[in-house]
Protein backbone atom coordinates (compact mmCIF):
# COMPACT_ATOMS: atom_id res chain seq x y z
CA UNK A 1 0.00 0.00 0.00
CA UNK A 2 1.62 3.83 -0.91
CA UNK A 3 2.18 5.87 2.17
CA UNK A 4 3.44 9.19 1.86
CA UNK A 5 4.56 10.63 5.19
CA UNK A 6 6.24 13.74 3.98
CA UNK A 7 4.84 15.51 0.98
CA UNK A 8 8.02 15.83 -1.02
CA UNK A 9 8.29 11.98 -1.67
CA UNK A 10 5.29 12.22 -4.03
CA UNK A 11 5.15 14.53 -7.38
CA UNK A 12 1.05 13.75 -7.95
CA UNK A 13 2.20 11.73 -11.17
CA UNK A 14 -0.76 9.51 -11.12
CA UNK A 15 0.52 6.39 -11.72
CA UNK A 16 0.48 4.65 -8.48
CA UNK A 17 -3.46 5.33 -9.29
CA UNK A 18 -3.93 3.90 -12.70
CA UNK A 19 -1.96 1.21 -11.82
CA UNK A 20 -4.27 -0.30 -8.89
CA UNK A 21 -6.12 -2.93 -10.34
CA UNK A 22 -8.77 -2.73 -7.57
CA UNK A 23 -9.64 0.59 -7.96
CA UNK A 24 -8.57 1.49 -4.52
CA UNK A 25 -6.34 4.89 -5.21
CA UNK A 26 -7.92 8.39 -6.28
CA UNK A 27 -6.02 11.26 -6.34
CA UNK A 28 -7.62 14.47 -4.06
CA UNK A 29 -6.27 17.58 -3.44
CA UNK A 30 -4.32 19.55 -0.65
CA UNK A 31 -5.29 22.93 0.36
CA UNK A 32 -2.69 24.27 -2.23
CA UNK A 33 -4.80 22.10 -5.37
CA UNK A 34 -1.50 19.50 -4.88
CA UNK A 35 -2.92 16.01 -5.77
CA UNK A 36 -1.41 13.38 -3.44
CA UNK A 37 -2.70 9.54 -3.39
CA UNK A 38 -5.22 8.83 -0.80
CA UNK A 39 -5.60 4.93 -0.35
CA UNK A 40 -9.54 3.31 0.31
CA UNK A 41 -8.45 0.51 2.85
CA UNK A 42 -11.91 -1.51 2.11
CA UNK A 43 -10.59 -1.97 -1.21
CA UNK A 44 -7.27 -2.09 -1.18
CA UNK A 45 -5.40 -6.08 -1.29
CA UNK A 46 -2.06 -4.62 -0.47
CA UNK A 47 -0.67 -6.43 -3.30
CA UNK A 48 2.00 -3.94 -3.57
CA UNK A 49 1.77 -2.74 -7.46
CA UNK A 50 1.47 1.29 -6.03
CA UNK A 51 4.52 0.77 -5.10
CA UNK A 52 6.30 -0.75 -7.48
CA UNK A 53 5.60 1.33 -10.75
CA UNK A 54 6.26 4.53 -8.56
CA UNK A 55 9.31 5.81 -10.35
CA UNK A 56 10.10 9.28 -8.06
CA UNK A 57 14.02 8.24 -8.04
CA UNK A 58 17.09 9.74 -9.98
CA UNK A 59 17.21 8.22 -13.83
CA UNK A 60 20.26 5.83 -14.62
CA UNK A 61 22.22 7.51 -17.72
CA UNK A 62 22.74 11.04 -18.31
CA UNK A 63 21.59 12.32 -21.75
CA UNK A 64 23.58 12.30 -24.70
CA UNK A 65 24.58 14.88 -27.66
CA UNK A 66 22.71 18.53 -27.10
CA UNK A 67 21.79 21.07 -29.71
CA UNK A 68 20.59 24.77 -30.18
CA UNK A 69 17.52 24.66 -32.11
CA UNK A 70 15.06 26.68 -33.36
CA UNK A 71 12.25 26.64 -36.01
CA UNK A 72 11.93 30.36 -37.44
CA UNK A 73 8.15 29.67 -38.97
CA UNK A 74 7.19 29.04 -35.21
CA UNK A 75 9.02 32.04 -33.00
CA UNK A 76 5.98 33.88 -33.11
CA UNK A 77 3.66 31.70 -30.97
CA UNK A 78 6.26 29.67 -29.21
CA UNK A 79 8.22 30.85 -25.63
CA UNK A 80 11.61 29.43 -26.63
CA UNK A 81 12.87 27.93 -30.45
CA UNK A 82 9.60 26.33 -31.00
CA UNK A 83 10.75 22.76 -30.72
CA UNK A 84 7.66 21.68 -28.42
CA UNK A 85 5.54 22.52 -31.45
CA UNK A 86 7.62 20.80 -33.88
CA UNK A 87 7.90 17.64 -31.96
CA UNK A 88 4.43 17.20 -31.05
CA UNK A 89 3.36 18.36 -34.66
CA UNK A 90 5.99 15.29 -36.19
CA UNK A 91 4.41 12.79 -33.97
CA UNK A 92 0.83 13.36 -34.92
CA UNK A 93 1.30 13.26 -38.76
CA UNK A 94 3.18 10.09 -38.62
CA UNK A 95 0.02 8.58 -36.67
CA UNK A 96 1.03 8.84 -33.51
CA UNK A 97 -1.27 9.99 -30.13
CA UNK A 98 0.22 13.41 -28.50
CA UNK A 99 -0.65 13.99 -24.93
CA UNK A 100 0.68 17.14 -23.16
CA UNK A 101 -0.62 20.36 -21.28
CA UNK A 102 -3.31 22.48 -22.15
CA UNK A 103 -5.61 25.13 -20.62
CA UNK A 104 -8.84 24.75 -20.72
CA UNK A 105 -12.21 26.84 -21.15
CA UNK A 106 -12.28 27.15 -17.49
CA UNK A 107 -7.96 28.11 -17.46
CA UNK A 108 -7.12 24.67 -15.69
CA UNK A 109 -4.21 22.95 -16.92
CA UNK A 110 -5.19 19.31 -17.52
CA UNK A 111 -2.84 17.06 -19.75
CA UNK A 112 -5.12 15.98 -22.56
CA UNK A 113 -4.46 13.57 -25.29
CA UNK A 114 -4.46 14.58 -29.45
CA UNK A 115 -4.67 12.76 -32.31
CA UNK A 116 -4.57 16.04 -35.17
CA UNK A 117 -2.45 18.85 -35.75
CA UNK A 118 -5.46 21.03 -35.45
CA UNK A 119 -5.81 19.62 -31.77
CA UNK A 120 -2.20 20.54 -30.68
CA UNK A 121 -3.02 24.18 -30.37
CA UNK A 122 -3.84 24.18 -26.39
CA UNK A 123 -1.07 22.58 -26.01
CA UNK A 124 1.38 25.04 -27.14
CA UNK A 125 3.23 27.92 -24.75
CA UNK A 126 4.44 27.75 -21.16
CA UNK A 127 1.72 26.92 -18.32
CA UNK A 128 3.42 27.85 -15.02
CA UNK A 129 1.17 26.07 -12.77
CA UNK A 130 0.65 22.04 -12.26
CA UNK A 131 -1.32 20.28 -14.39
CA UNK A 132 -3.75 17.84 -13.44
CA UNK A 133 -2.65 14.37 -14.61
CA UNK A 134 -5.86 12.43 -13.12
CA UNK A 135 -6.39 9.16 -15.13
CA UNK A 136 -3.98 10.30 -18.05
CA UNK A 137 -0.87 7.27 -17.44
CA UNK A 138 -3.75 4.79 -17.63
CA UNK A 139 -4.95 6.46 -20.71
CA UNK A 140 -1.68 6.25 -22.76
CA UNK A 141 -1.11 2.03 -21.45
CA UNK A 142 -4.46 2.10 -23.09
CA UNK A 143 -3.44 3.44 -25.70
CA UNK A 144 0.12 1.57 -25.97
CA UNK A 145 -1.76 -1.90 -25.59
CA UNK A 146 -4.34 -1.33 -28.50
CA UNK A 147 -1.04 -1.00 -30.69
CA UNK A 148 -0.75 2.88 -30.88
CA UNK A 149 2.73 4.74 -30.59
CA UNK A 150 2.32 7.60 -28.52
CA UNK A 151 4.29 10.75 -27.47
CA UNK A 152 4.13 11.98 -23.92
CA UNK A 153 5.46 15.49 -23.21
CA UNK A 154 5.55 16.56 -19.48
CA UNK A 155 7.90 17.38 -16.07
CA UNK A 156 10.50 14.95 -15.90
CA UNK A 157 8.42 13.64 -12.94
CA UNK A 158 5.45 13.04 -14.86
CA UNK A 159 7.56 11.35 -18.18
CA UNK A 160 8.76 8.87 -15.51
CA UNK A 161 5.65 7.86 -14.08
CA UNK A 162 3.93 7.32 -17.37
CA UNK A 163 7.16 5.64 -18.49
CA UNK A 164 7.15 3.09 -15.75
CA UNK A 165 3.79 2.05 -16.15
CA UNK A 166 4.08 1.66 -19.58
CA UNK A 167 5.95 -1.31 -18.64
CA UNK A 168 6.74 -3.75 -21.66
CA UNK A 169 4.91 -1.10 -24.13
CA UNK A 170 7.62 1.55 -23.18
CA UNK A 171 9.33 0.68 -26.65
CA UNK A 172 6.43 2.54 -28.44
CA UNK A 173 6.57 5.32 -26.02
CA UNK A 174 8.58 8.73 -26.90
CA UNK A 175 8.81 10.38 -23.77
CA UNK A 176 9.77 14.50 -23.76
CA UNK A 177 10.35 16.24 -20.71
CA UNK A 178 11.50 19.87 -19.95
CA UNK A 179 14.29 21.24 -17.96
CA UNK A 180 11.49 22.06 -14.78
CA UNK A 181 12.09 25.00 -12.38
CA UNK A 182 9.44 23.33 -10.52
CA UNK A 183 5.34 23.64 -10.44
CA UNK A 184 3.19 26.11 -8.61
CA UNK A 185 0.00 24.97 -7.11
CA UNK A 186 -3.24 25.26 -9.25
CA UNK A 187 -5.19 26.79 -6.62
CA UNK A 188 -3.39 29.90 -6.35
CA UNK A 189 -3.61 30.01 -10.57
CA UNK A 190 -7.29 29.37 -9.77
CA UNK A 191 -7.82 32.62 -7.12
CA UNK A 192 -5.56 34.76 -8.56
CA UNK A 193 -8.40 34.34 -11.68
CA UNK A 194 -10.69 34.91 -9.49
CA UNK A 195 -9.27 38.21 -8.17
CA UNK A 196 -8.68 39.22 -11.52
CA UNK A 197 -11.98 39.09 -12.54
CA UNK A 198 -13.22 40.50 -9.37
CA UNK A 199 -11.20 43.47 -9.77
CA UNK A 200 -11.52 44.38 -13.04
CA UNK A 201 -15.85 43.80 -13.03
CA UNK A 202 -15.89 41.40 -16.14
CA UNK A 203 -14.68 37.90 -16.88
CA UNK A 204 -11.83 36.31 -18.69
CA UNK A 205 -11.64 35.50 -21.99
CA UNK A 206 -8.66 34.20 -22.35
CA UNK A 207 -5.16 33.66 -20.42
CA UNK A 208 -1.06 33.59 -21.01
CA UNK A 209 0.89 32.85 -18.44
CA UNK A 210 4.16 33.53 -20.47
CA UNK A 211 3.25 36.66 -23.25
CA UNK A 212 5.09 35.72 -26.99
CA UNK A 213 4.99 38.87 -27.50
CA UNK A 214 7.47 40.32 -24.72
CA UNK A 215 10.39 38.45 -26.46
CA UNK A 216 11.94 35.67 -25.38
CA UNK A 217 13.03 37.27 -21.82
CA UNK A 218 9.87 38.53 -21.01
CA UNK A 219 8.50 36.35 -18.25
CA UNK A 220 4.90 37.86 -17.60
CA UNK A 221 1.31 36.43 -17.62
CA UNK A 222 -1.37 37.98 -20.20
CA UNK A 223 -4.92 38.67 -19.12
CA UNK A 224 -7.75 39.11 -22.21
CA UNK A 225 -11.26 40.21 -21.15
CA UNK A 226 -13.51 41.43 -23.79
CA UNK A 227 -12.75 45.08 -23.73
CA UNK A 228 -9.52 44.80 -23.12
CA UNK A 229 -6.20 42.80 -22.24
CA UNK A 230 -3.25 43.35 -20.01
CA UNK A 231 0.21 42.34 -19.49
CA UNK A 232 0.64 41.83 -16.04
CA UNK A 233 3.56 40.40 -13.54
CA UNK A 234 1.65 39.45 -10.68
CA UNK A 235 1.71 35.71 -11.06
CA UNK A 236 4.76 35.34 -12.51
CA UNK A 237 6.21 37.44 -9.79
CA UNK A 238 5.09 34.75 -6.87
CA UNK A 239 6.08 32.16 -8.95
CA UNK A 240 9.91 32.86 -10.05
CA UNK A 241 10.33 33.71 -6.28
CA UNK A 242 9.66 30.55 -5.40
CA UNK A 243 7.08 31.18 -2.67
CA UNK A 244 4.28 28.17 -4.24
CA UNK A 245 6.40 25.36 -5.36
CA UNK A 246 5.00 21.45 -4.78
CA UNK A 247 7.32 20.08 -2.06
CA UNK A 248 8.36 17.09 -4.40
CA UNK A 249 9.98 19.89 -6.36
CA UNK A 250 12.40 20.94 -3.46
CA UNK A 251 13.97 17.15 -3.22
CA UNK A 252 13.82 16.31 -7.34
CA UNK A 253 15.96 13.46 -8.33
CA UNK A 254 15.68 14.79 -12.10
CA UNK A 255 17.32 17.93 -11.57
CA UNK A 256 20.35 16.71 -13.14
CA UNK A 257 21.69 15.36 -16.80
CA UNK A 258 20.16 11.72 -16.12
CA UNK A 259 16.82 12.34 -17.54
CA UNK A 260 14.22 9.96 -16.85
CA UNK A 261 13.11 10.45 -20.61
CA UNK A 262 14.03 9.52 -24.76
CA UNK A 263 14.25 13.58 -24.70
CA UNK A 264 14.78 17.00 -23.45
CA UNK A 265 13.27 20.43 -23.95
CA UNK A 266 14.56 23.37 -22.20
CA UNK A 267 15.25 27.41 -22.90
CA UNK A 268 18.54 27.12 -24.48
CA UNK A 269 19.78 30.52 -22.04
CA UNK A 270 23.19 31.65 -22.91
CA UNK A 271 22.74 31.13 -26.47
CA UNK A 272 23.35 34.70 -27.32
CA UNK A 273 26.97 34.48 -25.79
CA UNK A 274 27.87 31.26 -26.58
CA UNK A 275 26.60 31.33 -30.16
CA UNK A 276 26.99 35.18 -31.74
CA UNK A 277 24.54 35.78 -34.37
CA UNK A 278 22.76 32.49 -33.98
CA UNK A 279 19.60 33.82 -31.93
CA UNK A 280 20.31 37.60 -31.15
CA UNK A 281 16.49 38.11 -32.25
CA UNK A 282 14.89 38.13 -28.83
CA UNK A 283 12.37 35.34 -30.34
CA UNK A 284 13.77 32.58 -28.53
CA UNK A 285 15.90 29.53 -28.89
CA UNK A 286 15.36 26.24 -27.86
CA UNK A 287 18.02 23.30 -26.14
CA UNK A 288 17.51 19.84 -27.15
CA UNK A 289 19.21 17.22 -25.22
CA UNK A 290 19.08 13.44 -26.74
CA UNK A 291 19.54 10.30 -24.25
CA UNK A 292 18.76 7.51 -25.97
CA UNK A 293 18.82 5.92 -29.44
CA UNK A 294 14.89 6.36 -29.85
CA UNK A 295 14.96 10.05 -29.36
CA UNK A 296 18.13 10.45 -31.39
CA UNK A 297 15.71 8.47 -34.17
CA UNK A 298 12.89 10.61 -34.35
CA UNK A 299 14.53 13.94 -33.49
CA UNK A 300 17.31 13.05 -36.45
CA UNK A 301 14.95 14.82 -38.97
CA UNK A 302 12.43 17.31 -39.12
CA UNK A 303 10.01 18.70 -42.06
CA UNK A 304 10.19 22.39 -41.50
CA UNK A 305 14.53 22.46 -41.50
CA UNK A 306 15.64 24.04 -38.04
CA UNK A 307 17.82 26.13 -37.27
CA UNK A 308 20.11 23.57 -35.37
CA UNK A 309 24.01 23.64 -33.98
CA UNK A 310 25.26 21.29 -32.03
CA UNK A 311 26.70 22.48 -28.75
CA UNK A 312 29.00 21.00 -25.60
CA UNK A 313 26.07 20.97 -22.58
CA UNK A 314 28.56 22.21 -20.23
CA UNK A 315 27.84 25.32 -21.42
CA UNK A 316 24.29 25.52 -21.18
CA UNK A 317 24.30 24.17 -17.45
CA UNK A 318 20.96 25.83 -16.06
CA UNK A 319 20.84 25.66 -12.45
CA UNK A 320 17.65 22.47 -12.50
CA UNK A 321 20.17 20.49 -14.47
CA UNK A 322 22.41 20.50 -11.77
CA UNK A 323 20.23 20.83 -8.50
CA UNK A 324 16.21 21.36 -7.45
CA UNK A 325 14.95 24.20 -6.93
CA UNK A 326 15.45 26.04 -3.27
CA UNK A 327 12.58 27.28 -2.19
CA UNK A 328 12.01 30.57 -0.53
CA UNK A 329 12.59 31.42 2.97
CA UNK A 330 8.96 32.42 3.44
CA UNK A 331 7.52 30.23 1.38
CA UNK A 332 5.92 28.15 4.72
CA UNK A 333 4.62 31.51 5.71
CA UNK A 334 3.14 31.96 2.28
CA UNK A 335 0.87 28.62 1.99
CA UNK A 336 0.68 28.90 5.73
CA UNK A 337 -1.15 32.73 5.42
CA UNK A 338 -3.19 31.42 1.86
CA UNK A 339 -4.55 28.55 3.65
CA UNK A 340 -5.68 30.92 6.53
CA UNK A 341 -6.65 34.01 4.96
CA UNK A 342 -6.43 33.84 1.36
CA UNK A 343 -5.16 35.41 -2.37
CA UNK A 344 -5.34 38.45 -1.76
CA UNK A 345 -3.91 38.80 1.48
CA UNK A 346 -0.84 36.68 0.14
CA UNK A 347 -0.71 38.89 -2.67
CA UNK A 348 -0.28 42.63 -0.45
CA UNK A 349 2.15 40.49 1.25
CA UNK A 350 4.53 39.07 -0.81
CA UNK A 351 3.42 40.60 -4.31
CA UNK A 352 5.83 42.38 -6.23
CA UNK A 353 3.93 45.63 -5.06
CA UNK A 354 4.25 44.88 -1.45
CA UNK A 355 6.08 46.73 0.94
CA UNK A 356 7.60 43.62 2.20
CA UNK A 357 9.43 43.38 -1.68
CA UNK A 358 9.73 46.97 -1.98
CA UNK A 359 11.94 46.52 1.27
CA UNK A 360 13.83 43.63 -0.20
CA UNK A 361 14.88 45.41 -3.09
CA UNK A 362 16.16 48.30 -1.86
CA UNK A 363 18.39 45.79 0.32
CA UNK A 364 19.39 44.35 -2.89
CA UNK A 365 20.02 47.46 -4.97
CA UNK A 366 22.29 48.61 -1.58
CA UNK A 367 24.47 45.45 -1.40
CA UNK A 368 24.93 45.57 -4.77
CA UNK A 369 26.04 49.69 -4.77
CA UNK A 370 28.36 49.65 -1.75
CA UNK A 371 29.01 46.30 -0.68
């Protein structure tokens, strides 16, 4: 039976779920929208199968070749060189089932699974929160056993658990993760929405969390309503300092080289420096890193010819290939304060307009001048 006694042993994968064959695992939510395990002892056998196929442990073999890539017909709706897009586009017109992230009507991030080009469009662009991966791993062995090849693209975390209980169909599984900084809970997504809305007196049409058209360093989320749209930092702001991370984040065993997956997507930062005139743009550039033969197969040639140089990894070492993320000092105080008093109250606290990060700066800004 799967016991977790500290909530950074579990990463809310889902497999330990779809692999019961009793039925006796669902996957609930913590106060932060964090889906753990929660075991039904009536039905549970305890025949041990949770806890086998639970893969949160450090990959074997660290990846391969690496490249800087980019696709120049796709800067303009991608966040990096576009090489999601591409991959996920290559899978489906050979045949293949796609599943990966997308936002929904109601702006929760659900991995969903696609079978046409035309369906791959929620899928595209960054989504800075967790998505919800209830009853997806089961959906791809599904798939896998009725003889259909399939592409997963998710967290490392997630790539392993759907790679593990794809068992002896894992041949006909291309898994794709991303270099992860780690994922913010969906409930504060959900009721910073809400505020949103509240505030402004109309509701949402639509949602970014990363704006394309910033440029590639921009990091902030986009807000449409009907009359209007703005480009806000709000989000992004709680996010990048750390203050909402899942706990599982904070003790990865994939923030390294040894990826758990065939390959990896990640910002290739650095480019600019390393590679002069290659991606001086500000459209974005992506880093592709190969570990094993199957990736190196299907990555080995792409329709729309790339943009593509093949680099030494050593100098593209972003910090979550080398350690997980460190979360911030107040982060306890931050899900402790949500949990009691809500969004908003978080938000005048630790916001980027809040006197507590006004403060902070200022300390920053005088370190830097005279120290």
């Amino acid at each position: 039976m799967i016991h977790i006694e500290n909530r950074n042993q579990c990463c809310g994968c889902s497999a330990c779920a779809d692999a019961c064959p009793h039925g006796a695992i669902r996957m609930e939510p913590d106060g932060m929208g964090f889906r753990y395990p929660a075991v039904d002892p009536d039905w549970c056998v305890d025949c041990g199968i949770c806890d086998r196929v639970c893969a949160f442990r450090p990959a074997d073999e660290p990846a391969g070749k690496a490249y800087a890539i980019r696709f120049p017909e796709y800067l303009d709706r991608s966040q990096s060189g576009g090489l999601g897009y591409a991959l996920m586009r290559k899978a489906v017109c050979a045949g293949m089932v796609v599943y990966g992230a997308a936002t929904g009507p109601d702006f929760v991030v659900r991995h969903v699974r696609v079978t046409t080009e035309e369906g791959l469009a929620p899928l595209r662009l960054t989504k800075y929160v967790q998505s919800d991966m209830t009853g997806v791993p089961g959906q791809v062995l599904s798939d896998l056993k009725a003889g259909r090849k399939v592409l997963f693209t998710g967290t490392p975390c997630q790539c392993a658990g759907v790679g593990s209980l794809a068992g002896r169909y894992r041949k006909d599984l291309l898994l794709v993760d991303m270099a992860c900084h780690g994922v913010p809970a969906p409930y504060v997504w959900r009721d910073y929405l809400k505020y949103v809305e509240k505030r402004e007196g109309e509701p949402l049409t639509g949602a970014l969390f990363r704006d394309p058209s910033l440029g590639w360093h921009g990091a902030k989320e986009k807000l449409c309503f009907a009359s209007k749209s703005q480009v806000k930092g709000d989000y992004a702001h709680l996010y990048f300092q750390r203050y909402m991370m899942r706990p599982s984040c904070l003790a990865c065993p994939f923030a390294s080289l040894a990826r758990p997956s065939d390959l990896t997507m990640a910002d290739c930062w650095g480019v600019e420096k390393a590679l002069p005139g290659f991606a001086d743009d500000n459209r974005g550039c992506s880093l592709l890193l190969v570990s094993t033969e199957a990736g190196r197969a299907f990555a080995d040639h792409f329709d729309e010819a790339p943009q593509v140089r093949e680099v030494d990894i050593r100098a593209f070492l972003q910090p979550n290939f080398q350690t997980p993320t460190v979360a911030h000092k107040y982060a306890p105080r931050f899900e402790r304060l949500y949990l009691r008093h809500g969004f908003p109250f978080v938000l005048r606290n630790f916001g980027k307009d809040s006197w507590n990060h006004r403060i902070a700066e200022k300390i920053v800004k005088f370190k830097k001048k005279w120290l």
